[in-house]
C-alpha atoms as a PDB file:
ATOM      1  CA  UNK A   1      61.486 -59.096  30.006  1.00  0.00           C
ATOM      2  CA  UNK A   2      63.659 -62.169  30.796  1.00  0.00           C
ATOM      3  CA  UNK A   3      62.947 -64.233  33.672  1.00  0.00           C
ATOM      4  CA  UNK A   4      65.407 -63.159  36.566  1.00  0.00           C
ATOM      5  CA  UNK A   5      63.689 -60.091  35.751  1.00  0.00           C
ATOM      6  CA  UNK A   6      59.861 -61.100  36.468  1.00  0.00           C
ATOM      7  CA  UNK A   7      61.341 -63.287  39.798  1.00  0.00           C
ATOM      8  CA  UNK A   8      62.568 -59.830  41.065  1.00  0.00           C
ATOM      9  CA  UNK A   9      59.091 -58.356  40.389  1.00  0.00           C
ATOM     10  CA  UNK A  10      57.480 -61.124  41.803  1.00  0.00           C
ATOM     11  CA  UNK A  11      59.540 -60.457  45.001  1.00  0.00           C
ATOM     12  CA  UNK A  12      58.840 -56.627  44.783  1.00  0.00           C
ATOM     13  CA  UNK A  13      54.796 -57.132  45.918  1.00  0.00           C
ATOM     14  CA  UNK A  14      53.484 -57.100  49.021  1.00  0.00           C
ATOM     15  CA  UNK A  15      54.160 -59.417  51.759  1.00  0.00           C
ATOM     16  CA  UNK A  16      50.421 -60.437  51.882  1.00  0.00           C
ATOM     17  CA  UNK A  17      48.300 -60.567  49.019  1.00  0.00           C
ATOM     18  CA  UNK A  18      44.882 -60.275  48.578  1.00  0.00           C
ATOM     19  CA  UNK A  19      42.982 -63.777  46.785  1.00  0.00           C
ATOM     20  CA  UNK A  20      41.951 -61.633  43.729  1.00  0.00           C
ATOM     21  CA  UNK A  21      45.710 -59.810  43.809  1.00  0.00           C
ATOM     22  CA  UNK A  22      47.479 -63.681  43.923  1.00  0.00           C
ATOM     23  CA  UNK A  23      45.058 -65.082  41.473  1.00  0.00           C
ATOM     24  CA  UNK A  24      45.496 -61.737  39.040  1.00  0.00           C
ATOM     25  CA  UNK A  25      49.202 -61.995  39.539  1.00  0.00           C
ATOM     26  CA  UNK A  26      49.674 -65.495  38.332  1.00  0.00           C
ATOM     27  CA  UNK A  27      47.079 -66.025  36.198  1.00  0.00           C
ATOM     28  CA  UNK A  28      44.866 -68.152  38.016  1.00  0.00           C
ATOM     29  CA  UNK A  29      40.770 -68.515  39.288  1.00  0.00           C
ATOM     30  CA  UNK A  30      40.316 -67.877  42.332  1.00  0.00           C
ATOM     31  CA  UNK A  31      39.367 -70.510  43.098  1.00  0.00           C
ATOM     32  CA  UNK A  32      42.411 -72.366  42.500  1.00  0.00           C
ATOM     33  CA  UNK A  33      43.534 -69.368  45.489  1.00  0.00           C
ATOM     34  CA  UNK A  34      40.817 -70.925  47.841  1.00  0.00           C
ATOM     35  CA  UNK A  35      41.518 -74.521  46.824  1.00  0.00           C
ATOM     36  CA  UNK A  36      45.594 -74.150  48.008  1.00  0.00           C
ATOM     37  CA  UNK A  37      44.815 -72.240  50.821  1.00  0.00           C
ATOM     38  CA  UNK A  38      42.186 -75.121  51.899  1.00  0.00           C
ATOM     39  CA  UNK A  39      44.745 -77.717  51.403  1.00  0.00           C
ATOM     40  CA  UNK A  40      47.637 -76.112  52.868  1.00  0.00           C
ATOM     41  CA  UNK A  41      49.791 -75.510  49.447  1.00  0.00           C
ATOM     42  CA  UNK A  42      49.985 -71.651  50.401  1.00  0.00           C
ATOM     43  CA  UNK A  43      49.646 -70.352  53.420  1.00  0.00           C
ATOM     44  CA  UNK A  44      46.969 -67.987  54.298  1.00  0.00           C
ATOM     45  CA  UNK A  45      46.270 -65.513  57.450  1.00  0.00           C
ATOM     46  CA  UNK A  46      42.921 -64.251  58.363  1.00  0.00           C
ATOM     47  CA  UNK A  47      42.543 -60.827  59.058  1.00  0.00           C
ATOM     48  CA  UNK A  48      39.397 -60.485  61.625  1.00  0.00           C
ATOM     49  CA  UNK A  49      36.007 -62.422  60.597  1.00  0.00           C
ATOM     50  CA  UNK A  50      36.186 -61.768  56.834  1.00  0.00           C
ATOM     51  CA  UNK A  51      39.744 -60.758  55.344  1.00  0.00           C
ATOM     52  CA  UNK A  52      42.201 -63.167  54.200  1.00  0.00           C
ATOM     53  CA  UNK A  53      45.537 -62.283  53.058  1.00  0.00           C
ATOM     54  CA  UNK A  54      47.781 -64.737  50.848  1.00  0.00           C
ATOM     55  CA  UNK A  55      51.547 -65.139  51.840  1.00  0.00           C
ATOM     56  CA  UNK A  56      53.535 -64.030  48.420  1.00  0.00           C
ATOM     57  CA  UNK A  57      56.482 -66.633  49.285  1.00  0.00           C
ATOM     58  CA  UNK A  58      54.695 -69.852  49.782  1.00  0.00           C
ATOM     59  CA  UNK A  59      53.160 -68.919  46.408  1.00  0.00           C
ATOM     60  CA  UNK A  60      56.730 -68.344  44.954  1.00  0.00           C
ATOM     61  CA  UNK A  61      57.567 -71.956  46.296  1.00  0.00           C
ATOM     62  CA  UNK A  62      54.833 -73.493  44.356  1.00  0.00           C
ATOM     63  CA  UNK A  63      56.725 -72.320  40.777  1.00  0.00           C
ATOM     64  CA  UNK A  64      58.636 -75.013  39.586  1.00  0.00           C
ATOM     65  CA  UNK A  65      60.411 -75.330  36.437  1.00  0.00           C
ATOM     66  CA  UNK A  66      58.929 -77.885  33.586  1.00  0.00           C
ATOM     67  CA  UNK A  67      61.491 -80.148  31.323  1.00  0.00           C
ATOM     68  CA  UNK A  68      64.605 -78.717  30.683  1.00  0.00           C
ATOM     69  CA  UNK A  69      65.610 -76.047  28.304  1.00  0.00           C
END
């Protein structure tokens, strides 16, 4: 699988993710989740008193490139 074709999976999930679906997804805690949402690198909605959902393309924005290739 080359990249252009992960980015177009990436884009194929849901709108709103769940913490443990975004942190599954790109391989991070969960807590990292909770950490960006806190600081307002990804934006988050709260559904009701408990549910949070994860917006999939603020965490798309975060990817950046490293070096070049």
């Amino acid at each position: 699988m080359n990249i252009s074709d992960q980015m177009t999976d990436l884009e194929s999930l849901p709108v709103r993710l769940t913490i443990t679906q975004a942190a599954a997804i790109f391989g991070l805690s969960e807590k990292t989740i909770r950490r960006w949402t806190s600081d307002g690198t990804v934006r988050a909605y709260r559904l009701g008193k408990r549910a949070i959902r994860i917006d999939r393309d603020s965490l798309l924005a975060v990817q950046r490139p490293i070096g070049v290739a």
